[in-house]
Protein backbone atom coordinates (compact mmCIF):
# COMPACT_ATOMS: atom_id res chain seq x y z
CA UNK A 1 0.00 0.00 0.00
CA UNK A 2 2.78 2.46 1.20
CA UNK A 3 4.50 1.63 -1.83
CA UNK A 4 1.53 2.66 -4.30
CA UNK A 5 0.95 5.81 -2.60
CA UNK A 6 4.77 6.79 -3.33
CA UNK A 7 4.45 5.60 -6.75
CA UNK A 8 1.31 7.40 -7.34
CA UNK A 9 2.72 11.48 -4.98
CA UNK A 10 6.09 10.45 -7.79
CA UNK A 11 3.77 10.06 -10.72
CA UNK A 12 1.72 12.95 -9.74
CA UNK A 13 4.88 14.80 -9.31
CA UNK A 14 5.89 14.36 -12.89
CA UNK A 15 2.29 15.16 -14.01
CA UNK A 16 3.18 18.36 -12.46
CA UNK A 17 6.45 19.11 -13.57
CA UNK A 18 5.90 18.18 -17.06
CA UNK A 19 2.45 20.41 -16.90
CA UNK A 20 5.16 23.34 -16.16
CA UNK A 21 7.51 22.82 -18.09
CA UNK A 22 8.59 25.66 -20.98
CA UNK A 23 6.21 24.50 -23.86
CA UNK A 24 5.61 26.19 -27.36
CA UNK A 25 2.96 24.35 -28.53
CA UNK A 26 -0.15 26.60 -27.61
CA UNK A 27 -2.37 29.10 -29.84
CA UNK A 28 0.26 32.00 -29.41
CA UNK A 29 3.04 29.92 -30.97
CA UNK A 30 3.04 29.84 -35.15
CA UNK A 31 4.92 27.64 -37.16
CA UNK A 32 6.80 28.89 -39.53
CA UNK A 33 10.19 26.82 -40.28
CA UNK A 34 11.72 23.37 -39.70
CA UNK A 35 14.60 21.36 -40.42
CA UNK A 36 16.57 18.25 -39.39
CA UNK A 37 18.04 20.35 -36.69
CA UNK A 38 15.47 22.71 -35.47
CA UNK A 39 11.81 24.19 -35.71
CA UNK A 40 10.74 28.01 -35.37
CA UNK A 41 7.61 29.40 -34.02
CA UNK A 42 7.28 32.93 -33.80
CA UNK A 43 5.10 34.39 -30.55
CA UNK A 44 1.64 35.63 -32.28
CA UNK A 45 1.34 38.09 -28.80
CA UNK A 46 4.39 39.81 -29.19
CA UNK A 47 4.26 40.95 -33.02
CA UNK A 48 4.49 44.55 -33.91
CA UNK A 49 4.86 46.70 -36.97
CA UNK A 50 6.12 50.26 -37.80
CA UNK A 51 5.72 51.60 -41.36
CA UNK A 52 7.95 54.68 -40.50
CA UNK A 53 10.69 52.68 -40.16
CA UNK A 54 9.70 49.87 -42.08
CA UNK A 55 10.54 47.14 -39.07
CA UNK A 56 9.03 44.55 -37.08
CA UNK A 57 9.14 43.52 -32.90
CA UNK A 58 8.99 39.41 -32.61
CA UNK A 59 9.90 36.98 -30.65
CA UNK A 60 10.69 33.62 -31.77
CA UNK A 61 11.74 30.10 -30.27
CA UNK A 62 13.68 27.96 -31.91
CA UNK A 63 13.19 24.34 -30.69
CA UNK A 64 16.76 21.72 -31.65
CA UNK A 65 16.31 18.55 -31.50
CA UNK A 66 18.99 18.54 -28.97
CA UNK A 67 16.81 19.20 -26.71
CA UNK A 68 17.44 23.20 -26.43
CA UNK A 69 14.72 26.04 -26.41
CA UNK A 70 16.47 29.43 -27.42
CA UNK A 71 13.63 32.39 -26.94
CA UNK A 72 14.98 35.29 -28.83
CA UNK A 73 13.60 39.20 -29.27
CA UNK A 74 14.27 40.15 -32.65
CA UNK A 75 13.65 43.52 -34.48
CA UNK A 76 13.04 42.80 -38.57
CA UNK A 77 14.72 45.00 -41.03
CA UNK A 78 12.67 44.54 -44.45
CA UNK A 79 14.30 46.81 -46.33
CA UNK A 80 17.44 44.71 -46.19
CA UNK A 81 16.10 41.53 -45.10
CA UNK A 82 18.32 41.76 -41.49
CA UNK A 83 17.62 40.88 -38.37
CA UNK A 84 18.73 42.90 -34.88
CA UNK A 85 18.87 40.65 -32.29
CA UNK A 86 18.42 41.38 -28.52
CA UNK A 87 17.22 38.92 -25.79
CA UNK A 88 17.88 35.70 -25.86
CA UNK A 89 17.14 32.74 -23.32
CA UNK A 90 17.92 29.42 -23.16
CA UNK A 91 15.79 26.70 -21.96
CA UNK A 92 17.09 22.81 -21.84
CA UNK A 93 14.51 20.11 -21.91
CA UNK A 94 11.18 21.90 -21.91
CA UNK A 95 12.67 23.31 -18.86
CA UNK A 96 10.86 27.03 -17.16
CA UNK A 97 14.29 27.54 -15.72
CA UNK A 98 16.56 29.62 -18.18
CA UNK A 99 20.08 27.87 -18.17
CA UNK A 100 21.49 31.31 -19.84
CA UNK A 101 20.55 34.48 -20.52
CA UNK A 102 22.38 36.91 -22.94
CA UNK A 103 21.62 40.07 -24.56
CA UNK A 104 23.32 40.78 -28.11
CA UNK A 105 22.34 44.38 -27.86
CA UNK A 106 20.65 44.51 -31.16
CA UNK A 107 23.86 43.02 -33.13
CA UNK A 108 22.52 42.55 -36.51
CA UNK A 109 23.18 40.12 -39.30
CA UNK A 110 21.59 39.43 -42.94
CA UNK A 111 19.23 36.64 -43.16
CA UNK A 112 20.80 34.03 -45.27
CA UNK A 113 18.58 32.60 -48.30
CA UNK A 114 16.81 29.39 -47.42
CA UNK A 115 17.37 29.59 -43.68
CA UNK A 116 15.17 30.32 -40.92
CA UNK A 117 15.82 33.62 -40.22
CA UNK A 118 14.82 34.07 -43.88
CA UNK A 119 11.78 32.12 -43.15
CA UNK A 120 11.37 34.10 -40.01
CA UNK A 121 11.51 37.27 -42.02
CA UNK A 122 9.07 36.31 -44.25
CA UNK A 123 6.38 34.58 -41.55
CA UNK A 124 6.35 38.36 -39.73
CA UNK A 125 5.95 39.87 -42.95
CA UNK A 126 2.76 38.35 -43.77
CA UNK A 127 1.16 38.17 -39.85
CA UNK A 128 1.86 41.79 -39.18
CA UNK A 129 0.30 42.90 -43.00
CA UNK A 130 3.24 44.58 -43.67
CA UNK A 131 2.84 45.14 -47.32
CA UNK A 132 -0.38 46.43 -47.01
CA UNK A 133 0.46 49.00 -44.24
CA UNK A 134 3.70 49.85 -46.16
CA UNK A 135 1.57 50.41 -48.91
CA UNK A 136 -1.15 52.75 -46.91
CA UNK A 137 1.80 54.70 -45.04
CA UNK A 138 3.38 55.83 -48.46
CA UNK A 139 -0.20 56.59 -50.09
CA UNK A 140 -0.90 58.61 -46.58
CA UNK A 141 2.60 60.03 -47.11
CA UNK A 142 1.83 61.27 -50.36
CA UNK A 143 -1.18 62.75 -49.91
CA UNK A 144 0.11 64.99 -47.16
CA UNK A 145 2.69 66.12 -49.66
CA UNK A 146 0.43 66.66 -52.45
CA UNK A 147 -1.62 69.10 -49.77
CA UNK A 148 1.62 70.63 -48.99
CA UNK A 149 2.96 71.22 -52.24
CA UNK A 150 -0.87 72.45 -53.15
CA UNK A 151 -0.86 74.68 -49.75
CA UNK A 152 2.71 75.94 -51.01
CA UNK A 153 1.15 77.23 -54.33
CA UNK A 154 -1.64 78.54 -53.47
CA UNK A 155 0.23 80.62 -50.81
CA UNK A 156 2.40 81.77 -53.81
CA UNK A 157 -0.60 83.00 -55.97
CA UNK A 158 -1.36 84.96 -53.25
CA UNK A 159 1.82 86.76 -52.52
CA UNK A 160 1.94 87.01 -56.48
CA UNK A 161 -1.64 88.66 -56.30
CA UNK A 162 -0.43 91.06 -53.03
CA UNK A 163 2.86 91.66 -54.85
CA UNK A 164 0.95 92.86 -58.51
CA UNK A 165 -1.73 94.96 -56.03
CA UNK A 166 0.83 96.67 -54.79
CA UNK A 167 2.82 97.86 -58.07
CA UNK A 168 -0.54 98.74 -59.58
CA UNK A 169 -1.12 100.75 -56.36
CA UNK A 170 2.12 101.75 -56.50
CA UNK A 171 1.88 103.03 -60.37
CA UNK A 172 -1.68 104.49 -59.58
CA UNK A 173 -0.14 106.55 -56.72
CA UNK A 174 2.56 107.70 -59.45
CA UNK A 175 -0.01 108.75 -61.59
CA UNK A 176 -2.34 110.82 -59.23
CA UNK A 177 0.77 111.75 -57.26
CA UNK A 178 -1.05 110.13 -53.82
């Protein structure tokens, strides 16, 4: 009896444990590369876009077979397909407790073709609708400089207008000596 109640606290134990352990699998976590040595899923939560500077805020996980979780903060570049990286923490095993921590101060590096930081790039891209913002940023952009430039010439015509009032005023004044 003793002996199935310690098997059963261990095996609840486990339950436990493995209940807490670092996962990557839920609703917030989305595909988007794998290969023989690792699998990406970028954090849905965490995804941001700015069309003024044309970048992106995501974190991704990449999950090695090894057996290593590495959670990394990245800031997307589309303009030259390049990543900054910044946080980065290591989990072992499906592990919550981070075995290292480092920050890489938003070093930056070009995604290489085929890879998945290329795959990473492209995954954001599409989830934050960047084209399409891009796209309504620059129309936005232009219209405000079409009103300036029309604001610019219509303040022209109107010192043109003052200035040709005034010579005529000027020429009438001549004329009547005023």
């Amino acid at each position: 009896m003793k002996k199935g109640l310690v098997l059963a606290t261990i095996f609840a134990l486990c339950s436990t444990m493995m209940v807490s352990a670092k996962e990557f699998n839920d609703a917030r976590w989305q595909w988007f590369y794998s290969n023989s040595d690792y699998t990406g899923k970028v954090d849905l939560n965490t995804l941001s876009y700015d069309p003024d500077t044309d970048t992106a805020t995501a974190w991704a996980v990449w999950v090695r077979t090894t057996g290593i979780q590495e959670l990394i903060s990245y800031k997307i570049h589309f303009s030259n397909n390049s990543l900054d990286l910044f946080d980065m923490n290591t989990y072992i095993n499906g592990s919550d407790e981070i075995k290292r921590s480092q920050n890489f101060n938003g070093q930056n590096h070009v995604a290489a073709p085929g890879m998945g930081d290329e795959a990473l790039i492209a995954s954001v891209k599409g989830l934050v609708g960047r084209d399409a913002k891009l796209a309504d940023y620059k129309k936005q952009k232009a219209d405000e400089a079409q009103l300036q430039e029309q604001k610019r010439i219509e303040e022209q015509k109107a010192a043109e207008k003052k200035a040709k009032h005034e010579r005529n005023r000027d020429i009438l004044r001549g004329i009547f000596g005023i």
